[in-house]
C-alpha atoms as a PDB file:
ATOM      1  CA  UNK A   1     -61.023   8.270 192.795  1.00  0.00           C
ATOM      2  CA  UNK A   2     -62.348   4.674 193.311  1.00  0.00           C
ATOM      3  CA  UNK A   3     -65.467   3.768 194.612  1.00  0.00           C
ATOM      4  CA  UNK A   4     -63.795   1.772 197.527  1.00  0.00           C
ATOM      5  CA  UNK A   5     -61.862   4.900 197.734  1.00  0.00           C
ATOM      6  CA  UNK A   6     -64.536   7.309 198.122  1.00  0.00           C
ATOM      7  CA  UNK A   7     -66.001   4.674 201.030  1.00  0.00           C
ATOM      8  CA  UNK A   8     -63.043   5.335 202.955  1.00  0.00           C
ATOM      9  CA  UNK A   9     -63.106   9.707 202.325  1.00  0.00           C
ATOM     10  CA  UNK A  10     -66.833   9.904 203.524  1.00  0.00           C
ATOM     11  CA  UNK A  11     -65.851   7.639 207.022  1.00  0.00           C
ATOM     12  CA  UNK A  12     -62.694   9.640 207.926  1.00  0.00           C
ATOM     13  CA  UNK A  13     -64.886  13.044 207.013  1.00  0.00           C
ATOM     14  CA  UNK A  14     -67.408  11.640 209.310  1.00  0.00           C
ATOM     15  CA  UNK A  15     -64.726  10.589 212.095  1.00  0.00           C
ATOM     16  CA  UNK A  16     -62.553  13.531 211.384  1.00  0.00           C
ATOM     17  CA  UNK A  17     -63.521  15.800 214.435  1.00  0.00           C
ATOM     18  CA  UNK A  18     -62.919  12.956 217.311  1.00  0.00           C
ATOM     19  CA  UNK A  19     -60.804  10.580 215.404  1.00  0.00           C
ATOM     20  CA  UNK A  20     -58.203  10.977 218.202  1.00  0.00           C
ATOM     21  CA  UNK A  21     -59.917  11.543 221.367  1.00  0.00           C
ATOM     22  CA  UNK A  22     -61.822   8.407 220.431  1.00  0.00           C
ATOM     23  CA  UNK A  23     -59.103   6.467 219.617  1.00  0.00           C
ATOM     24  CA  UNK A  24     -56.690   7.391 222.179  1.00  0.00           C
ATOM     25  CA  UNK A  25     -58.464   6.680 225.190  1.00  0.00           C
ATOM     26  CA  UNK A  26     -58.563   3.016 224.693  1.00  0.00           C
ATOM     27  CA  UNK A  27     -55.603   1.293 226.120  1.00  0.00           C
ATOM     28  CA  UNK A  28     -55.473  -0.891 223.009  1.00  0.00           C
ATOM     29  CA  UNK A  29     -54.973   1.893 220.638  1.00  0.00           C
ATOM     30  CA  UNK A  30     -52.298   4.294 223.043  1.00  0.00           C
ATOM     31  CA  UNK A  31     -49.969   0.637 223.102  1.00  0.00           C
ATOM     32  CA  UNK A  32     -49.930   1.026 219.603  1.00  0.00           C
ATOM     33  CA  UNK A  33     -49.573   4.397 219.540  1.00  0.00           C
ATOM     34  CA  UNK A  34     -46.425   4.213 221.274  1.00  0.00           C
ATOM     35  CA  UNK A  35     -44.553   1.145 219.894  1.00  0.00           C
ATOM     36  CA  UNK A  36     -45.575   3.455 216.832  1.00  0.00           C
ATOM     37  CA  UNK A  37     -43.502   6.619 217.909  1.00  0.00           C
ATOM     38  CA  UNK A  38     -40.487   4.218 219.270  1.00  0.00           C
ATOM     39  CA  UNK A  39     -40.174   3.423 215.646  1.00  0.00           C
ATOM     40  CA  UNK A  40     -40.428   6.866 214.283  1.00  0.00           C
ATOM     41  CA  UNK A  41     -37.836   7.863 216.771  1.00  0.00           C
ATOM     42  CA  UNK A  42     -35.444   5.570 215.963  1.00  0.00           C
ATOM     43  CA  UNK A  43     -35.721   6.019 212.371  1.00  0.00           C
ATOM     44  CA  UNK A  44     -37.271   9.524 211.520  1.00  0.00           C
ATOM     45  CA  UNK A  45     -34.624  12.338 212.250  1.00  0.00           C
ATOM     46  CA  UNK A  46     -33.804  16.152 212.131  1.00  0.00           C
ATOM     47  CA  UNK A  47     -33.922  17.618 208.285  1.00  0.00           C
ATOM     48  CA  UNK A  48     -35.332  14.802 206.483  1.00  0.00           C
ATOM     49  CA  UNK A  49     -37.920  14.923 204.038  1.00  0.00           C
ATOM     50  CA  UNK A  50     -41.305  12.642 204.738  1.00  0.00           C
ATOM     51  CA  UNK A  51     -44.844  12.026 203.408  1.00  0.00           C
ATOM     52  CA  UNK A  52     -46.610  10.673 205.245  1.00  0.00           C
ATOM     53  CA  UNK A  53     -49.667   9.502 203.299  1.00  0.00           C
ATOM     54  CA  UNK A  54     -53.080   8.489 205.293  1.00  0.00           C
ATOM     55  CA  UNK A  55     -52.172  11.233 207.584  1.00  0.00           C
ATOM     56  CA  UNK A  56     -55.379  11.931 208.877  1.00  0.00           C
ATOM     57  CA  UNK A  57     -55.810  14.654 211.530  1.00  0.00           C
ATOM     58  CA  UNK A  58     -52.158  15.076 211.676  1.00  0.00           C
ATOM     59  CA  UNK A  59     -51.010  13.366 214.306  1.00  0.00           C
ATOM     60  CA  UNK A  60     -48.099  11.953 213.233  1.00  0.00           C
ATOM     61  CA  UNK A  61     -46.884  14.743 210.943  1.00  0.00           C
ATOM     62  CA  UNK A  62     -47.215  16.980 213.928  1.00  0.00           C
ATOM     63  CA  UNK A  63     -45.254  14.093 216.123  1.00  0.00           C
ATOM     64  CA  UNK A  64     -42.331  14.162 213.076  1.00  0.00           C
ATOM     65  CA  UNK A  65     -42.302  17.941 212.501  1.00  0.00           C
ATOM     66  CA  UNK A  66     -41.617  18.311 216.446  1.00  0.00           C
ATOM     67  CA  UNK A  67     -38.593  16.247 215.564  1.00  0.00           C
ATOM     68  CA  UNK A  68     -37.466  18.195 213.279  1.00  0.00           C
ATOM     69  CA  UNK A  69     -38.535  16.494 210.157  1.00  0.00           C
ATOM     70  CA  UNK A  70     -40.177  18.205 207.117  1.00  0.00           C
ATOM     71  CA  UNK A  71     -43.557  16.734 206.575  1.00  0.00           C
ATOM     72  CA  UNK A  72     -45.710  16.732 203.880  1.00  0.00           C
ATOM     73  CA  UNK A  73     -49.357  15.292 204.891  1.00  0.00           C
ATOM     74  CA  UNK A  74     -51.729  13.494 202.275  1.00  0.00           C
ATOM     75  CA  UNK A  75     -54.849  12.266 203.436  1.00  0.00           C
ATOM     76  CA  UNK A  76     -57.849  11.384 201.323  1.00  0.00           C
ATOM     77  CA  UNK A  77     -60.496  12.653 203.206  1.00  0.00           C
ATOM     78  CA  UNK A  78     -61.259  16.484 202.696  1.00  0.00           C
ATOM     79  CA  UNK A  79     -62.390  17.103 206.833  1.00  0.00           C
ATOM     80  CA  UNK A  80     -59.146  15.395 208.226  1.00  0.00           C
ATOM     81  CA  UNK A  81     -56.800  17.849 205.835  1.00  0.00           C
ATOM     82  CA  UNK A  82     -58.765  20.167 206.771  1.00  0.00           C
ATOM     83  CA  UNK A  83     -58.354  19.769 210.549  1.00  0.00           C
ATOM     84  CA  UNK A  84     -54.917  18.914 209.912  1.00  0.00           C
ATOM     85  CA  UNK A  85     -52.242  20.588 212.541  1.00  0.00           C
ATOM     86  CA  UNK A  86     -49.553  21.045 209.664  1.00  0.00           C
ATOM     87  CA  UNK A  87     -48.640  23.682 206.693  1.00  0.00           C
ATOM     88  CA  UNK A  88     -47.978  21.802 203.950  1.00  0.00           C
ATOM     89  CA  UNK A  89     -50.629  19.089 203.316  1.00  0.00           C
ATOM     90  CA  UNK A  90     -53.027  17.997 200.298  1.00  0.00           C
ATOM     91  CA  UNK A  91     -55.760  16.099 199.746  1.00  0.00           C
ATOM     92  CA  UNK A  92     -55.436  13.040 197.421  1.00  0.00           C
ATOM     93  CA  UNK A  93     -55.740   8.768 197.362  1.00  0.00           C
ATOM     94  CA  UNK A  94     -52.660   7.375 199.059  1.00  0.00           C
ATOM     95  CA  UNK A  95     -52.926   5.002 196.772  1.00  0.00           C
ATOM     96  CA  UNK A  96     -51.884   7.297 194.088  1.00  0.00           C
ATOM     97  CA  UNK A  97     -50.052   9.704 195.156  1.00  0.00           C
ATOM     98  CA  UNK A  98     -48.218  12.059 192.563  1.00  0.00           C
ATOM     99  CA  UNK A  99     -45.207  13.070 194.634  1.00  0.00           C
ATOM    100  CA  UNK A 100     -41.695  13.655 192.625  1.00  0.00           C
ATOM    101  CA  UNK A 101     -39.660  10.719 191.909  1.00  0.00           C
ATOM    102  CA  UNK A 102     -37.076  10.235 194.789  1.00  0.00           C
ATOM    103  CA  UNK A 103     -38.585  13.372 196.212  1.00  0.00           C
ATOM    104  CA  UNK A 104     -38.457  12.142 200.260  1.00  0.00           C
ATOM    105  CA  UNK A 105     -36.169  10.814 202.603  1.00  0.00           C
ATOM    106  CA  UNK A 106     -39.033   8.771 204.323  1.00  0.00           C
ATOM    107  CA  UNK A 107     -42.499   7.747 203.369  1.00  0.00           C
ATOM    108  CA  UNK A 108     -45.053   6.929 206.378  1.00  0.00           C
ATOM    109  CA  UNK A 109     -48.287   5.079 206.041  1.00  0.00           C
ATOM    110  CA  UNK A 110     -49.651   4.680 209.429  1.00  0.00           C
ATOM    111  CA  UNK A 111     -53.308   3.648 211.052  1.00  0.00           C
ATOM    112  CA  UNK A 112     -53.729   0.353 208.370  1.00  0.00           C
ATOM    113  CA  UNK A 113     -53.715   2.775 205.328  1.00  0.00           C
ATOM    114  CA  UNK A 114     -52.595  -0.102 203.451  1.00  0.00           C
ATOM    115  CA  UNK A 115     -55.242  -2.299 204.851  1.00  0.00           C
ATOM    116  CA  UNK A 116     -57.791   0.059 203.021  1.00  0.00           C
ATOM    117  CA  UNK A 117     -56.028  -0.834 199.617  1.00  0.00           C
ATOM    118  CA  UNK A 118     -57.224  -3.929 197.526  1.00  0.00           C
ATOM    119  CA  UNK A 119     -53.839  -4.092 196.007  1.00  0.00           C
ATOM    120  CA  UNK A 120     -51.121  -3.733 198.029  1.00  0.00           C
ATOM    121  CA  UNK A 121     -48.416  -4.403 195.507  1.00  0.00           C
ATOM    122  CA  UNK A 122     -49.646  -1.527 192.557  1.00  0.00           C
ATOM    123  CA  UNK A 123     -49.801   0.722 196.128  1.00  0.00           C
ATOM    124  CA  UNK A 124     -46.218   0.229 197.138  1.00  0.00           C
ATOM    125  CA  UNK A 125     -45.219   0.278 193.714  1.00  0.00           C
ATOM    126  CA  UNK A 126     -46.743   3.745 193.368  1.00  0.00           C
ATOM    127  CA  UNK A 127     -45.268   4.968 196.428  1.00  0.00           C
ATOM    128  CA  UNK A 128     -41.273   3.562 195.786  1.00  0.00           C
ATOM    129  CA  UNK A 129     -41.329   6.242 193.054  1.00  0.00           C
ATOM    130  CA  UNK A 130     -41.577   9.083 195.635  1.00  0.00           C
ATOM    131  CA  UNK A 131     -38.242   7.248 197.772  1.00  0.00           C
ATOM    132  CA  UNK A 132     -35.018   8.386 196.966  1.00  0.00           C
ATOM    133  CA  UNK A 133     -32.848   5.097 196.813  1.00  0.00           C
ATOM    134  CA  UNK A 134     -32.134   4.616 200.458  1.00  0.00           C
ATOM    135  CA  UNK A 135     -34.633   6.051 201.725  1.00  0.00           C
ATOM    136  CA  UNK A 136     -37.878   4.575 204.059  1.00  0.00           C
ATOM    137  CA  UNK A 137     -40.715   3.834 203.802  1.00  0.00           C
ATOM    138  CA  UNK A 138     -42.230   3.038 207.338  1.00  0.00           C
ATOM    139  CA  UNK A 139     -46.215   1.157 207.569  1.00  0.00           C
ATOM    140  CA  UNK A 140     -48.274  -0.446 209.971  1.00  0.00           C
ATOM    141  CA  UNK A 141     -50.476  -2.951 207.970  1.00  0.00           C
ATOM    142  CA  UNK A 142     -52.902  -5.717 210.111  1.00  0.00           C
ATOM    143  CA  UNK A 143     -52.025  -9.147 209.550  1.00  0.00           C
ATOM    144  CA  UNK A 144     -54.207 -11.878 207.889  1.00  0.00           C
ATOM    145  CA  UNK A 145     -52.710 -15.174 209.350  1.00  0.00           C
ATOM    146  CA  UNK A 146     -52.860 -14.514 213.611  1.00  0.00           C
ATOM    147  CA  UNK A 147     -54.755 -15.198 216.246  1.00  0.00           C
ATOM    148  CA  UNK A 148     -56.659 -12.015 216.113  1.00  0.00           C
ATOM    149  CA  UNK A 149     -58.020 -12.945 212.722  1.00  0.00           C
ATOM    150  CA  UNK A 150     -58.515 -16.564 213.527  1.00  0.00           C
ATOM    151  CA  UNK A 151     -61.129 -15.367 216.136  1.00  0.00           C
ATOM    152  CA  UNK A 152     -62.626 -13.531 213.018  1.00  0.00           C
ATOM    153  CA  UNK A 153     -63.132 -16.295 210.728  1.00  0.00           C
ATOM    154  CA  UNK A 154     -64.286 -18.636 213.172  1.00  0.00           C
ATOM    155  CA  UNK A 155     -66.635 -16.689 214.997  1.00  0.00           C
ATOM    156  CA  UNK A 156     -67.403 -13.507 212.670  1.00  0.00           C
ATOM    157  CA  UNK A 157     -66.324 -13.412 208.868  1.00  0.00           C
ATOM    158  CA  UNK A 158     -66.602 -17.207 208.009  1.00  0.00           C
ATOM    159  CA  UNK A 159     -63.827 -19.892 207.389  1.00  0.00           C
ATOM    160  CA  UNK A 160     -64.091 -19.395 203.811  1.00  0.00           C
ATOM    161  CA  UNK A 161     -61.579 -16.023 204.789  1.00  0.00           C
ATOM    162  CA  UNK A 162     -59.024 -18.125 206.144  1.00  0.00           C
ATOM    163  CA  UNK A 163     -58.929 -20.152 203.214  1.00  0.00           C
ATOM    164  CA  UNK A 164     -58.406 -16.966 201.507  1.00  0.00           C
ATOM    165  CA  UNK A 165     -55.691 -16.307 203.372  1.00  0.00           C
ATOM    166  CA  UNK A 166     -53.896 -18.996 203.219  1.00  0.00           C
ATOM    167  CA  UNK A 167     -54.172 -19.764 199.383  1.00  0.00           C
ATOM    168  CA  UNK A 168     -54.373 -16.151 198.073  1.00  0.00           C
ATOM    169  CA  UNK A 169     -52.239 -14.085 201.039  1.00  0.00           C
ATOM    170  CA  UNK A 170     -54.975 -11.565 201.258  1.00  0.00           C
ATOM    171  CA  UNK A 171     -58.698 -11.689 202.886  1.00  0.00           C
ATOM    172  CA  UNK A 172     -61.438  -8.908 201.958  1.00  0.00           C
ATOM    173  CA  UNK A 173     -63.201  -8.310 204.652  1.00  0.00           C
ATOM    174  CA  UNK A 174     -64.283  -5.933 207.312  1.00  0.00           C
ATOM    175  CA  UNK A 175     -62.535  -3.748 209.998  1.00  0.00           C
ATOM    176  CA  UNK A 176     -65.132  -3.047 212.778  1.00  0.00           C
ATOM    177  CA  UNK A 177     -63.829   0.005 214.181  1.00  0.00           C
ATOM    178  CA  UNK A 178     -64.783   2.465 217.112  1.00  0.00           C
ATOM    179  CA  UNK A 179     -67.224   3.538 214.898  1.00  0.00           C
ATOM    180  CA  UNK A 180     -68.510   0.939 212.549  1.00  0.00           C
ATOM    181  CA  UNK A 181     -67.415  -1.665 210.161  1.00  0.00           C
ATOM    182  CA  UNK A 182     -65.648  -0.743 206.936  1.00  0.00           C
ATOM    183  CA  UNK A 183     -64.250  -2.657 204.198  1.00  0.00           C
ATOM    184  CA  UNK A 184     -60.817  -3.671 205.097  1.00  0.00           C
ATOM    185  CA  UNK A 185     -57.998  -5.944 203.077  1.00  0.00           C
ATOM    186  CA  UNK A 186     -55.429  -7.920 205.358  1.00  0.00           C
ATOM    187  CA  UNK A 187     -52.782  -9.251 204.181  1.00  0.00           C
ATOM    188  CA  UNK A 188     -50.157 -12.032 205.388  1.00  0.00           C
ATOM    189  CA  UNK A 189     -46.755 -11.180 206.141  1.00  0.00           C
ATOM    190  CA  UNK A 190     -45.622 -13.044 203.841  1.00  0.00           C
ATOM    191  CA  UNK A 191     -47.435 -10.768 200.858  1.00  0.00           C
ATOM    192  CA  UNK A 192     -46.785  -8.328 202.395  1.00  0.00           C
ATOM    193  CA  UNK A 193     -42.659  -9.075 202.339  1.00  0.00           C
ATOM    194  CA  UNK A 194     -43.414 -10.102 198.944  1.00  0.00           C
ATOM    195  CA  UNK A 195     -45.386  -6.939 197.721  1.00  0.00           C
ATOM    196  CA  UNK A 196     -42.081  -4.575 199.699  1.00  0.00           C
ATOM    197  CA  UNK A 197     -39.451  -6.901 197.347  1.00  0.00           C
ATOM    198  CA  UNK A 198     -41.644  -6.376 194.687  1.00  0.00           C
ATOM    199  CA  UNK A 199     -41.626  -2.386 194.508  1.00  0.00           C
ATOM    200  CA  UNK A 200     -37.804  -2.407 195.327  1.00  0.00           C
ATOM    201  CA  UNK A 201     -37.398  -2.506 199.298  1.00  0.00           C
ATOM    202  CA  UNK A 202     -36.031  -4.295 201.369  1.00  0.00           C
ATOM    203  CA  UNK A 203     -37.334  -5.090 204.600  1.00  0.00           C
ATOM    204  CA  UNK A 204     -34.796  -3.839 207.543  1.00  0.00           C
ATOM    205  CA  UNK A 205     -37.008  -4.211 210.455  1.00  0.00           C
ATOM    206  CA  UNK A 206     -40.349  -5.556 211.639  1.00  0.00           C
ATOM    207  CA  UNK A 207     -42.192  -4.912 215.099  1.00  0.00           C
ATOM    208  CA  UNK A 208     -44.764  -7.172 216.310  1.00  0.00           C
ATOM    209  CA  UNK A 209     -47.793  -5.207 217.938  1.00  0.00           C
ATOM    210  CA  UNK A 210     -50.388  -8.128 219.746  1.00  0.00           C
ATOM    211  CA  UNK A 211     -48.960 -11.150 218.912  1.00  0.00           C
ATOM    212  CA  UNK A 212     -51.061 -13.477 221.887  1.00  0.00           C
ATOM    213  CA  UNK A 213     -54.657 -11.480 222.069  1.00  0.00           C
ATOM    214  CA  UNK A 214     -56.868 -13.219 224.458  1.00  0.00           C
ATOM    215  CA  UNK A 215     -60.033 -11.924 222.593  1.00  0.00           C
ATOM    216  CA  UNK A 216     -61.087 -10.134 219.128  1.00  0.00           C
ATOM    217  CA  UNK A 217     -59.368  -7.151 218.503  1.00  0.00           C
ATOM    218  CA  UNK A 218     -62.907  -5.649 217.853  1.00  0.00           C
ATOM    219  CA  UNK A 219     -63.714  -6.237 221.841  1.00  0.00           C
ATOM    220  CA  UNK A 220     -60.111  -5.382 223.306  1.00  0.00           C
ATOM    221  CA  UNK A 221     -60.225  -1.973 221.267  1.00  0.00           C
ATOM    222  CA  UNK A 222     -63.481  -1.251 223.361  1.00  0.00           C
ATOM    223  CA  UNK A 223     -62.530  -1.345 227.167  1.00  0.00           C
ATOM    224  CA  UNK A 224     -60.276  -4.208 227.931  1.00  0.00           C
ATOM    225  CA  UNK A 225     -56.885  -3.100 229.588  1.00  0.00           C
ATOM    226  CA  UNK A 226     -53.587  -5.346 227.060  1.00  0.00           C
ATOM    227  CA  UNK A 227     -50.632  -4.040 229.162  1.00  0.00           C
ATOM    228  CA  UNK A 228     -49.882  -7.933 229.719  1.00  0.00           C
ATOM    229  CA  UNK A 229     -50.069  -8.361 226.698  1.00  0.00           C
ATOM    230  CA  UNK A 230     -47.234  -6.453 225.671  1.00  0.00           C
ATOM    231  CA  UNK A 231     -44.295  -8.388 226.677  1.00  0.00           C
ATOM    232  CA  UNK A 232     -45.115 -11.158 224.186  1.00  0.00           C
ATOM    233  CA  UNK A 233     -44.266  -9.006 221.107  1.00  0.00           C
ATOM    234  CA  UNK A 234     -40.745  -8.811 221.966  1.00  0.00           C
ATOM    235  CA  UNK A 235     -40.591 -11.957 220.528  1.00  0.00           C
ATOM    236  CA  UNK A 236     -39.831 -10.167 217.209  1.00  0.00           C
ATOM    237  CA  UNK A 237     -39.141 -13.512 215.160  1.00  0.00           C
ATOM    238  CA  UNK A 238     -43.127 -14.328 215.768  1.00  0.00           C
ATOM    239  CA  UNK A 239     -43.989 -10.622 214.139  1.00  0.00           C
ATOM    240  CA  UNK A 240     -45.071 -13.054 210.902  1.00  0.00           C
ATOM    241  CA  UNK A 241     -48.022 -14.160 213.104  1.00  0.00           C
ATOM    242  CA  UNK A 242     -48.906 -10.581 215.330  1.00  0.00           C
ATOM    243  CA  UNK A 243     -52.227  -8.739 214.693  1.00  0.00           C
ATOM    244  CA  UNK A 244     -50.286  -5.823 213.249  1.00  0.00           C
ATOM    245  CA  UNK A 245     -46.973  -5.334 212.345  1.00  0.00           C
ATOM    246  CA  UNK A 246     -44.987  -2.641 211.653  1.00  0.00           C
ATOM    247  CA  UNK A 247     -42.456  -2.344 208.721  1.00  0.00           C
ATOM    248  CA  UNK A 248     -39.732  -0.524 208.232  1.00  0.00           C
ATOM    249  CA  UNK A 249     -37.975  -0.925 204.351  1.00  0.00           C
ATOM    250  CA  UNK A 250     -35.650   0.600 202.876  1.00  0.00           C
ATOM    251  CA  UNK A 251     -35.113   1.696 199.007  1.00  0.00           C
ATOM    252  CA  UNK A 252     -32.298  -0.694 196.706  1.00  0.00           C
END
């Protein structure tokens, strides 16, 4: 395990026992939550076979195995397997997971995991080898190029990120969460549709998630109510510049 990698065990041990009631009580954070499970339910079904890596408390695994999916959770923090509401999970770096080759229908990766990577395109690499050939992989992974981050450069993590951005199609920075900041990578779509052609996907649908926030992310995750917001991100051609997007790809 990394050092980065052992940062991000010894938060999610810490947040572990009110990871969800923290996080779900925030409108921000229950609107993503549910565009979320509109995905899974269009694309998760009955009988298949899923990882889903980052899995935290359980959440989704539990929200999958309710629809009849097999689940296998990974998580690399030793307190959320632990607290886990699912049989068959194991503790190990999403990054490097050693699942079977073309062992799972679908692969999840959901709540940034990828964000927490420093490179995204070994990660999804990795992680095609566990896809049977037509299979999914399904991520959420917070953008580098939107408004959301522009706020960040320009009034917390310095313009020299945005230059970043736009030159390198990734930013290392920080993700000031409920709890705290933690080192974070965002990455542009673009790299990101780069890094899923890369590993073998293709990309066969993207859902914006906050494409027009009227403040920082790190302030409308507090208290702010974003229902309005909502109706702007089904503009799905602008998911390229939404705070997070979700991607669905599938395995050539």
């Amino acid at each position: 395990m990394t050092a980065a990698s052992l940062v991000v065990a010894k938060y999610y041990d810490h947040a572990a026992q009110s990871y969800e009631d923290k996080y779900l009580r925030t409108e921000y954070y229950r609107t993503l939550y549910r565009k979320v499970g509109e995905v899974l339910d269009k694309y998760i079904n009955a009988g298949m076979r899923v990882l889903d890596i980052g899995a935290g408390t359980g959440f989704w695994t539990a929200y999958m195995t309710k629809r009849g999916a097999r689940v296998v959770a990974l998580d690399i923090s030793p307190m959320s397997v632990k607290r886990c509401r699912c049989e068959d999970k194991v503790v190990g770096d999403a990054a490097l997971p050693s699942a079977g080759a073309g062992r799972f229908d679908a692969v999840t990766a959901l709540g940034s995991v990828y964000n927490h990577m420093g490179d995204l395109d070994k990660a999804l690499r990795r992680i095609s080898h566990a896809v049977k050939r037509g299979g999914l992989l399904i991520a959420d992974i917070d953008n580098a190029l939107c408004l959301d981050m522009l706020y960040e450069y320009l009034l917390f993590q310095g313009l020299g990120k945005l230059k970043e951005a736009l030159t390198k199609g990734r930013v290392a920075g920080v993700w000031e969460s409920i709890d705290g900041e933690i080192p974070f990578y965002y990455y542009t779509y673009f790299s990101v549709k780069s890094a899923l052609h890369g590993a073998g996907f293709k990309i066969v649908e993207t859902r914006p998630i906050y494409i027009m926030p009227v403040l920082p992310t790190r302030i409308l995750q507090r208290s702010f109510k974003t229902k309005f917001l909502e109706k702007l991100d089904l503009l799905k051609p602008l998911a390229p510049l939404a705070t997070t997007v979700i991607y669905v790809a599938q395995k050539l």
